[in-house]
PDB file of N, CA and C in Angstrom:
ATOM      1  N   UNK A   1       1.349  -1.021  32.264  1.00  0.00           N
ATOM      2  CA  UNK A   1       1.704  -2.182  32.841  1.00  0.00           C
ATOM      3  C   UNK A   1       3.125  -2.335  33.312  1.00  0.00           C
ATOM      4  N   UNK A   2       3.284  -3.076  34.149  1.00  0.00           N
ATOM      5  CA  UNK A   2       4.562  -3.771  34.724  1.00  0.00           C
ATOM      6  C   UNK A   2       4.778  -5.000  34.779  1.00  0.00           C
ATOM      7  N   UNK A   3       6.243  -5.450  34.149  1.00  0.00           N
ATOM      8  CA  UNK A   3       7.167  -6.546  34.104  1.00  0.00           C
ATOM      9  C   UNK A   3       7.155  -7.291  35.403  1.00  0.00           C
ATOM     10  N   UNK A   4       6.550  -8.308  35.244  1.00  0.00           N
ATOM     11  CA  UNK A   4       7.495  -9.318  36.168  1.00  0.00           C
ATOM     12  C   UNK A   4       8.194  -9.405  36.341  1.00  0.00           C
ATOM     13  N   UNK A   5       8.872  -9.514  37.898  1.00  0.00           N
ATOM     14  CA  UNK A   5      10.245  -9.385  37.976  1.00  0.00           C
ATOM     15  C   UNK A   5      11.493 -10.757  37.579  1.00  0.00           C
ATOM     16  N   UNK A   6      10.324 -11.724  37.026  1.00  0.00           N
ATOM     17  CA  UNK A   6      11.497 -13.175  36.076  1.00  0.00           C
ATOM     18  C   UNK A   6      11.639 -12.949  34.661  1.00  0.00           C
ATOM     19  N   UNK A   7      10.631 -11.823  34.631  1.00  0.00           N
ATOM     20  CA  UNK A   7      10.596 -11.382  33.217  1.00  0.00           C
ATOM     21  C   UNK A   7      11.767 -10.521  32.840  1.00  0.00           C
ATOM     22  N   UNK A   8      11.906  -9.442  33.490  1.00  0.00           N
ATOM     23  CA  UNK A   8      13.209  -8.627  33.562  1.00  0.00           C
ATOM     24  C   UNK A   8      14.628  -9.152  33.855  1.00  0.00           C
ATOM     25  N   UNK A   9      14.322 -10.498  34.837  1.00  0.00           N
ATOM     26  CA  UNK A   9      15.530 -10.775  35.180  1.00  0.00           C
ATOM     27  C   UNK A   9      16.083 -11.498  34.007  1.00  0.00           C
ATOM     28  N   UNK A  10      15.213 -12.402  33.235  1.00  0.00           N
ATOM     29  CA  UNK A  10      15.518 -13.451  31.895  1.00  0.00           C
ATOM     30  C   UNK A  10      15.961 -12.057  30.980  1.00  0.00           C
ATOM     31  N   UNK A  11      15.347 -11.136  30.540  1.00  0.00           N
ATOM     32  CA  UNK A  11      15.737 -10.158  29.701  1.00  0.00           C
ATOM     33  C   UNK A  11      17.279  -9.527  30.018  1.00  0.00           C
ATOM     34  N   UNK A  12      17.253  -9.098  31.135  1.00  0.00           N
ATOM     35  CA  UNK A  12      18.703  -8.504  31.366  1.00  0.00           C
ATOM     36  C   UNK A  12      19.923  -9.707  31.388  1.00  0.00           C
ATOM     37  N   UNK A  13      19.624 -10.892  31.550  1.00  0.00           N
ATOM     38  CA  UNK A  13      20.261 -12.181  31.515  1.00  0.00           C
ATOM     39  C   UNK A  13      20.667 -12.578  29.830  1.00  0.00           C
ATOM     40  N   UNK A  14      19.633 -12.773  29.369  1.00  0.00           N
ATOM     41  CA  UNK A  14      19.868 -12.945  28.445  1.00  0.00           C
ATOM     42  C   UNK A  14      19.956 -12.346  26.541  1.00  0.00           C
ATOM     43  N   UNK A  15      18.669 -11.219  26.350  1.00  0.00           N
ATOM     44  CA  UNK A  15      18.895 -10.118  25.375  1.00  0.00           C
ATOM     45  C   UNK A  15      19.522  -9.106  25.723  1.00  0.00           C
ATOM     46  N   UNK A  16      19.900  -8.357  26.654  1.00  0.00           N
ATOM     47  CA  UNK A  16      20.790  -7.141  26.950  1.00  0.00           C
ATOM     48  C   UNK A  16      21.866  -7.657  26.360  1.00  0.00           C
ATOM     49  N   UNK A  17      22.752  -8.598  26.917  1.00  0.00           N
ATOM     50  CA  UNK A  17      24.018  -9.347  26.113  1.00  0.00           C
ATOM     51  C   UNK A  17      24.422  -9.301  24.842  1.00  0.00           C
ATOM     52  N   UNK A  18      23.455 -10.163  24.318  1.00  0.00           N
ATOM     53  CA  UNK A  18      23.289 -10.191  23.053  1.00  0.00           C
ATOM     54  C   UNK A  18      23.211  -8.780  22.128  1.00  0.00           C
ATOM     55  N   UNK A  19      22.190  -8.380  23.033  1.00  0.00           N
ATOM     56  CA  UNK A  19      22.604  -6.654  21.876  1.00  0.00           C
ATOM     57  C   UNK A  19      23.619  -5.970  22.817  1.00  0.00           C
ATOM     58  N   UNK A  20      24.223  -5.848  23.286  1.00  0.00           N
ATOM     59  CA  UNK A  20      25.684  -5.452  23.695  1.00  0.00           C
ATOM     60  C   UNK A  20      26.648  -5.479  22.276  1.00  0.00           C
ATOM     61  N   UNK A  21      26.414  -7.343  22.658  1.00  0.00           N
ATOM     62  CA  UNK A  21      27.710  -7.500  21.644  1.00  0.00           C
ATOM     63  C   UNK A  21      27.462  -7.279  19.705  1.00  0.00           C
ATOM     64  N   UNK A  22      26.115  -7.275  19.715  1.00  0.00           N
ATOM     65  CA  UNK A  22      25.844  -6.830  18.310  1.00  0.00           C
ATOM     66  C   UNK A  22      25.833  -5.118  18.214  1.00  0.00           C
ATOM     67  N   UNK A  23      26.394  -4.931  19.362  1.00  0.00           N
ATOM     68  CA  UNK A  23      25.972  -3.258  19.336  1.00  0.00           C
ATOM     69  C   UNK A  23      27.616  -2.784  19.092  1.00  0.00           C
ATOM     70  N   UNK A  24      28.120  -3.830  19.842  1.00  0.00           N
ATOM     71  CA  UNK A  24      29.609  -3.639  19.107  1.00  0.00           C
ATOM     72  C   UNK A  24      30.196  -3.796  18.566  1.00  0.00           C
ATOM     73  N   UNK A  25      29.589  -5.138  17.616  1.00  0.00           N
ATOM     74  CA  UNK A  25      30.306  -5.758  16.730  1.00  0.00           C
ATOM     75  C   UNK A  25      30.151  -4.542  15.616  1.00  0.00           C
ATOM     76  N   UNK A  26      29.014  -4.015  15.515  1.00  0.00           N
ATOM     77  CA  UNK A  26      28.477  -2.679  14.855  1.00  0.00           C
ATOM     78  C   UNK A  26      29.587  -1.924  14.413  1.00  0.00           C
ATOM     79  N   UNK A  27      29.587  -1.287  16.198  1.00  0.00           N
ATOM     80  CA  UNK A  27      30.981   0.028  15.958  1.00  0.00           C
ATOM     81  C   UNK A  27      31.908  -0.432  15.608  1.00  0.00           C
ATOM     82  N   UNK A  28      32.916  -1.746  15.908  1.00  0.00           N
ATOM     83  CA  UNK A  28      34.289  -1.804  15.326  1.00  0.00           C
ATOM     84  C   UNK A  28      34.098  -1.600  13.959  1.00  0.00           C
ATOM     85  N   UNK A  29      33.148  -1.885  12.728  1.00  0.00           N
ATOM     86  CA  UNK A  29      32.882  -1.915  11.614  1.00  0.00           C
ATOM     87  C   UNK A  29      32.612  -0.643  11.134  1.00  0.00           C
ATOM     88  N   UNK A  30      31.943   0.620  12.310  1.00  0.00           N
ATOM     89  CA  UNK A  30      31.620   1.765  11.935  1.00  0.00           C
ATOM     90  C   UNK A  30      32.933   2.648  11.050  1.00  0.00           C
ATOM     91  N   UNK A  31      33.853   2.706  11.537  1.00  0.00           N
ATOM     92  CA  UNK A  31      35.076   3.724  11.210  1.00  0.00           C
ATOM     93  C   UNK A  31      35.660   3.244   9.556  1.00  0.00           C
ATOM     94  N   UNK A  32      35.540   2.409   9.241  1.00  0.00           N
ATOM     95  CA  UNK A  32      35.821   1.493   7.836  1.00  0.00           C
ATOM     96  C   UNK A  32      34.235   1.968   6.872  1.00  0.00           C
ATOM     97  N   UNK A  33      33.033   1.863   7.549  1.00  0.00           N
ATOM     98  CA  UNK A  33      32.196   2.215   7.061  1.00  0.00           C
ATOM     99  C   UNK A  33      31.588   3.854   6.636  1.00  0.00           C
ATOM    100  N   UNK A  34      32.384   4.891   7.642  1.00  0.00           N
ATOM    101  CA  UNK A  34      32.435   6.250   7.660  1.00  0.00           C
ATOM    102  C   UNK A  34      33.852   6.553   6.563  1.00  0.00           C
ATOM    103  N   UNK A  35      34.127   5.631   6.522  1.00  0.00           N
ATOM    104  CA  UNK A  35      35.688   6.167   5.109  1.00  0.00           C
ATOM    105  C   UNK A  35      34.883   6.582   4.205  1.00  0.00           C
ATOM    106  N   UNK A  36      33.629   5.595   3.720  1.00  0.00           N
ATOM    107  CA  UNK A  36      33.240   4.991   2.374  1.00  0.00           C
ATOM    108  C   UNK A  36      31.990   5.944   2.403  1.00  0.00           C
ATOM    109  N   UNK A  37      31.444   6.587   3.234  1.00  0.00           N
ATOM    110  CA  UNK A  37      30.199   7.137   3.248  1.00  0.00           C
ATOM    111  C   UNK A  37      29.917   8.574   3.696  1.00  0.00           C
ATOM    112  N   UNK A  38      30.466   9.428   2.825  1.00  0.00           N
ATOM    113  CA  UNK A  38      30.463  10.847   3.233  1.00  0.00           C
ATOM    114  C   UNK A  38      31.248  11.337   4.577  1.00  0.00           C
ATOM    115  N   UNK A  39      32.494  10.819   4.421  1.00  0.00           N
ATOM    116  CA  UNK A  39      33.401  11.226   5.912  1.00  0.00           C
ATOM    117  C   UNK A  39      33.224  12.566   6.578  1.00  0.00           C
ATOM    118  N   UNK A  40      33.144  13.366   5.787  1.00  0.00           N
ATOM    119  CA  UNK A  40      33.004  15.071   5.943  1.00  0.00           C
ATOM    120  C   UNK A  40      31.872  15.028   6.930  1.00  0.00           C
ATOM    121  N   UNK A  41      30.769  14.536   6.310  1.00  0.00           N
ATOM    122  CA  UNK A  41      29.722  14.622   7.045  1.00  0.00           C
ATOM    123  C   UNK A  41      29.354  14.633   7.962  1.00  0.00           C
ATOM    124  N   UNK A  42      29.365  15.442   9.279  1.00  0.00           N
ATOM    125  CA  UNK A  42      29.319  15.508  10.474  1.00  0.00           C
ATOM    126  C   UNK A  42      28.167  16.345  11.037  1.00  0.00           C
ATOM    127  N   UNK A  43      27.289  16.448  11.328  1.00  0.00           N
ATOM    128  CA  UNK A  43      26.285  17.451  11.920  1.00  0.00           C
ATOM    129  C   UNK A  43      26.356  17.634  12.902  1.00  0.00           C
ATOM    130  N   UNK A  44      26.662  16.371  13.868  1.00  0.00           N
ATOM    131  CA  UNK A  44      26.932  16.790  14.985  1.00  0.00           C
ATOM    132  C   UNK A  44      28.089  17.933  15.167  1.00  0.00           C
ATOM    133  N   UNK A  45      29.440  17.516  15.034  1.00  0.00           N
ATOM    134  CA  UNK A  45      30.143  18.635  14.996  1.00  0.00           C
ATOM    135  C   UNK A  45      30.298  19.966  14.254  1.00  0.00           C
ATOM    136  N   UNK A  46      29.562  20.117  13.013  1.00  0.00           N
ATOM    137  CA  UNK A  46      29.414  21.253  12.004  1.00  0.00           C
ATOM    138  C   UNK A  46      28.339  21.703  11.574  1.00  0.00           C
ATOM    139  N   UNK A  47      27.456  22.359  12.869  1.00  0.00           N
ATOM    140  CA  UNK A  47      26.132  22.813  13.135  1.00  0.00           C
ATOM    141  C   UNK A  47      25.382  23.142  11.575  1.00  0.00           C
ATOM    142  N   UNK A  48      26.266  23.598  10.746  1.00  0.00           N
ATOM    143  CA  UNK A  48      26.214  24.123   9.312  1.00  0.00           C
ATOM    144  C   UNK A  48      26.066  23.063   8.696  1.00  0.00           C
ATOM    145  N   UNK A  49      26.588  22.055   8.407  1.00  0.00           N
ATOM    146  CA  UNK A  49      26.020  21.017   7.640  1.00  0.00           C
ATOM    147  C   UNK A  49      24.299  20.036   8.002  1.00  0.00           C
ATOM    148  N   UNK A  50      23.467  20.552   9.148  1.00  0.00           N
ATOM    149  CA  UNK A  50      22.525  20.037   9.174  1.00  0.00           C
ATOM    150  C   UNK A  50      21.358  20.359   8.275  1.00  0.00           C
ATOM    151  N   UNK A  51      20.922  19.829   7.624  1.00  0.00           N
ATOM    152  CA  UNK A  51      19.744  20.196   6.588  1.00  0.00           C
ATOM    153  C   UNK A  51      18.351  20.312   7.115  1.00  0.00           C
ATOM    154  N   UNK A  52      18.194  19.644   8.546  1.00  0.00           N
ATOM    155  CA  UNK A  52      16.752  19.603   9.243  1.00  0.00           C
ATOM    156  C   UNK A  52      16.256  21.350   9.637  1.00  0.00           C
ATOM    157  N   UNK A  53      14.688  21.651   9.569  1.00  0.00           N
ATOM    158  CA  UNK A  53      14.505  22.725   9.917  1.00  0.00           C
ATOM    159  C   UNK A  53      14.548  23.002  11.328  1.00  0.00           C
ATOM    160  N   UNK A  54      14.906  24.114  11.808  1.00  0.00           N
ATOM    161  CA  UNK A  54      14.726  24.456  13.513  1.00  0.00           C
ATOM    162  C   UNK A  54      12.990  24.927  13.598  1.00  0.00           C
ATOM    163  N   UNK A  55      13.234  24.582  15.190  1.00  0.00           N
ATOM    164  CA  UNK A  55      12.622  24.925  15.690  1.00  0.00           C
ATOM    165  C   UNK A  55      12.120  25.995  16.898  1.00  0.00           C
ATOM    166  N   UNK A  56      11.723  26.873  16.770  1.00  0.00           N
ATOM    167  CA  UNK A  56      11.032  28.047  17.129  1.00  0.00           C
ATOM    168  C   UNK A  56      11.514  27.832  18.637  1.00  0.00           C
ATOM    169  N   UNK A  57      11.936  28.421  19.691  1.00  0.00           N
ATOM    170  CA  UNK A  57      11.814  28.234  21.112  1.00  0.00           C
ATOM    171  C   UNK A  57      10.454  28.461  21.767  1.00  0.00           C
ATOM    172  N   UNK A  58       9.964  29.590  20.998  1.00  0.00           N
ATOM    173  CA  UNK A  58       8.558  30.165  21.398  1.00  0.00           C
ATOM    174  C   UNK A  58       7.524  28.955  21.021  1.00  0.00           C
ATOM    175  N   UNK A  59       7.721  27.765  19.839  1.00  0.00           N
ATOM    176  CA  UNK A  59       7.192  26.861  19.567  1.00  0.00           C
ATOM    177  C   UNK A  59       6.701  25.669  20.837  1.00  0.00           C
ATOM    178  N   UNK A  60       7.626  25.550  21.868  1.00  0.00           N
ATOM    179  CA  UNK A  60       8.176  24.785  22.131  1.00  0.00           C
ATOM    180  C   UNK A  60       7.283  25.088  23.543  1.00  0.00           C
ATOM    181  N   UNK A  61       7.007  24.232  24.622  1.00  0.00           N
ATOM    182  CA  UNK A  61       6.161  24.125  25.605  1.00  0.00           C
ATOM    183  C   UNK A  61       6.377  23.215  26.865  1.00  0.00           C
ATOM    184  N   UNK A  62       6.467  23.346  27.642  1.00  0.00           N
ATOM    185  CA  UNK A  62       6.468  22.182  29.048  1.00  0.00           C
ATOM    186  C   UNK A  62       5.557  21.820  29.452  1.00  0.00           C
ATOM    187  N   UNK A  63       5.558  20.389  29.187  1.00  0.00           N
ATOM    188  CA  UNK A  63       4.159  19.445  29.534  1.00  0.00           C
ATOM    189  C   UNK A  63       4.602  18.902  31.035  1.00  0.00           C
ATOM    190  N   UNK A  64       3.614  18.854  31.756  1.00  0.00           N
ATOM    191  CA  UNK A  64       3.551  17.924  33.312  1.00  0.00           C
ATOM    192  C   UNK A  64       3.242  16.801  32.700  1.00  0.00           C
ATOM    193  N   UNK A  65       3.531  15.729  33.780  1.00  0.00           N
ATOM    194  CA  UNK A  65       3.290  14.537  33.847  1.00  0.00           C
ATOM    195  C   UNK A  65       1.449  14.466  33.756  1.00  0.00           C
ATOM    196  N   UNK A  66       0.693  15.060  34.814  1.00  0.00           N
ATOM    197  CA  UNK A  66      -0.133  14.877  35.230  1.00  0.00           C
ATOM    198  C   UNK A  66      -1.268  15.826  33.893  1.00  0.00           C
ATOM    199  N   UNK A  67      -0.998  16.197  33.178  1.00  0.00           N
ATOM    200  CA  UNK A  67      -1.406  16.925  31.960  1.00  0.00           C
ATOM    201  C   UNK A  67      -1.671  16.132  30.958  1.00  0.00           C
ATOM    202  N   UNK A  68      -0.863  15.073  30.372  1.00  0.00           N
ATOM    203  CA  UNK A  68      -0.482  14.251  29.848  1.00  0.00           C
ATOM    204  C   UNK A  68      -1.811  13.276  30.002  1.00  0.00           C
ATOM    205  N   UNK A  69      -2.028  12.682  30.935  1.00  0.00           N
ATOM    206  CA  UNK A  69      -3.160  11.973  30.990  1.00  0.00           C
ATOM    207  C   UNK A  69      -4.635  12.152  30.573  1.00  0.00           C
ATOM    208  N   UNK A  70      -5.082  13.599  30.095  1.00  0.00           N
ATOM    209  CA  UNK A  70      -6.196  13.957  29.840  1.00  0.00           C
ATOM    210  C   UNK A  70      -6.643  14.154  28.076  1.00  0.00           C
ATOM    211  N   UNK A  71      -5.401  13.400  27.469  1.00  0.00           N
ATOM    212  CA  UNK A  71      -5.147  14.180  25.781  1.00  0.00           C
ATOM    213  C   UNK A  71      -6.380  12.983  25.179  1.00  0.00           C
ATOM    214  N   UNK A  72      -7.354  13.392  24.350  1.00  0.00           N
ATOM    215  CA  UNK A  72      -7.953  12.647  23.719  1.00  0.00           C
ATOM    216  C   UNK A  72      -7.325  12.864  22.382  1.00  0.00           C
ATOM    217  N   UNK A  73      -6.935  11.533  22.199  1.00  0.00           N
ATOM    218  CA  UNK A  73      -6.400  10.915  21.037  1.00  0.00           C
ATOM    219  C   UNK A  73      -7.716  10.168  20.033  1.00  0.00           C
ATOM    220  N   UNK A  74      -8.328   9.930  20.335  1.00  0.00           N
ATOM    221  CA  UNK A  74      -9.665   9.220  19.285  1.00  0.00           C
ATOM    222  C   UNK A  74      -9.397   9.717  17.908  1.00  0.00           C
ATOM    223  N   UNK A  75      -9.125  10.996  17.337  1.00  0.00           N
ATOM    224  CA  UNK A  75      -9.489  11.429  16.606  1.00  0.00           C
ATOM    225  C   UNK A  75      -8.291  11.184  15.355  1.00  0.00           C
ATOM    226  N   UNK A  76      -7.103  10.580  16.273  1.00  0.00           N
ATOM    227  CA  UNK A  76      -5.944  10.251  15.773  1.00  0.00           C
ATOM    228  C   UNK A  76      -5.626   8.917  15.201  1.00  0.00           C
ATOM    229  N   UNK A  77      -4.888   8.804  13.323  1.00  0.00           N
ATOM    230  CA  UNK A  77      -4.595   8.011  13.026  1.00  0.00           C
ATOM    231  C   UNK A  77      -3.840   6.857  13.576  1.00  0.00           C
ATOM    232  N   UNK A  78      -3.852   5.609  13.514  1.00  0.00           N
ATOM    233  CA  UNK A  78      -2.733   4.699  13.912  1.00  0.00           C
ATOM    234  C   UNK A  78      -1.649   4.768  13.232  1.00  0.00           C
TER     235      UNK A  78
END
């Protein structure tokens, strides 16, 4: 489905904003909150500290758009 376009316009008008500014009120608080909570801790920058398993390249596959549409899901939990 697709948005109405008063629908999108009220949304970008009025919730985009709003989580803007809760999105920043966030970060100024982040750097005070990274003192207190494993500062070291970086995964992004210290490939070595990530604990998640990798994944295989050979694992890994390119789906089309048009592929995508044929997957029977029935058999799949909610």
């Amino acid at each position: 489905g697709s948005l109405p376009k008063w629908v999108v316009n009220r949304v970008s008008q009025f919730v985009a904003p709003k989580a803007m500014k809760k999105i920043y009120k966030a970060g100024l608080k982040y750097p005070e909150w990274k003192r207190k909570h494993d500062p070291g801790y970086k995964p992004w920058v210290y490939p070595e500290q990530n604990t998640l398993p990798s994944v295989s390249l050979t694992e890994l596959s390119v789906q089309h758009a048009d592929s995508l549409e044929n997957i029977d899901e029935t058999g799949l939990p909610e």
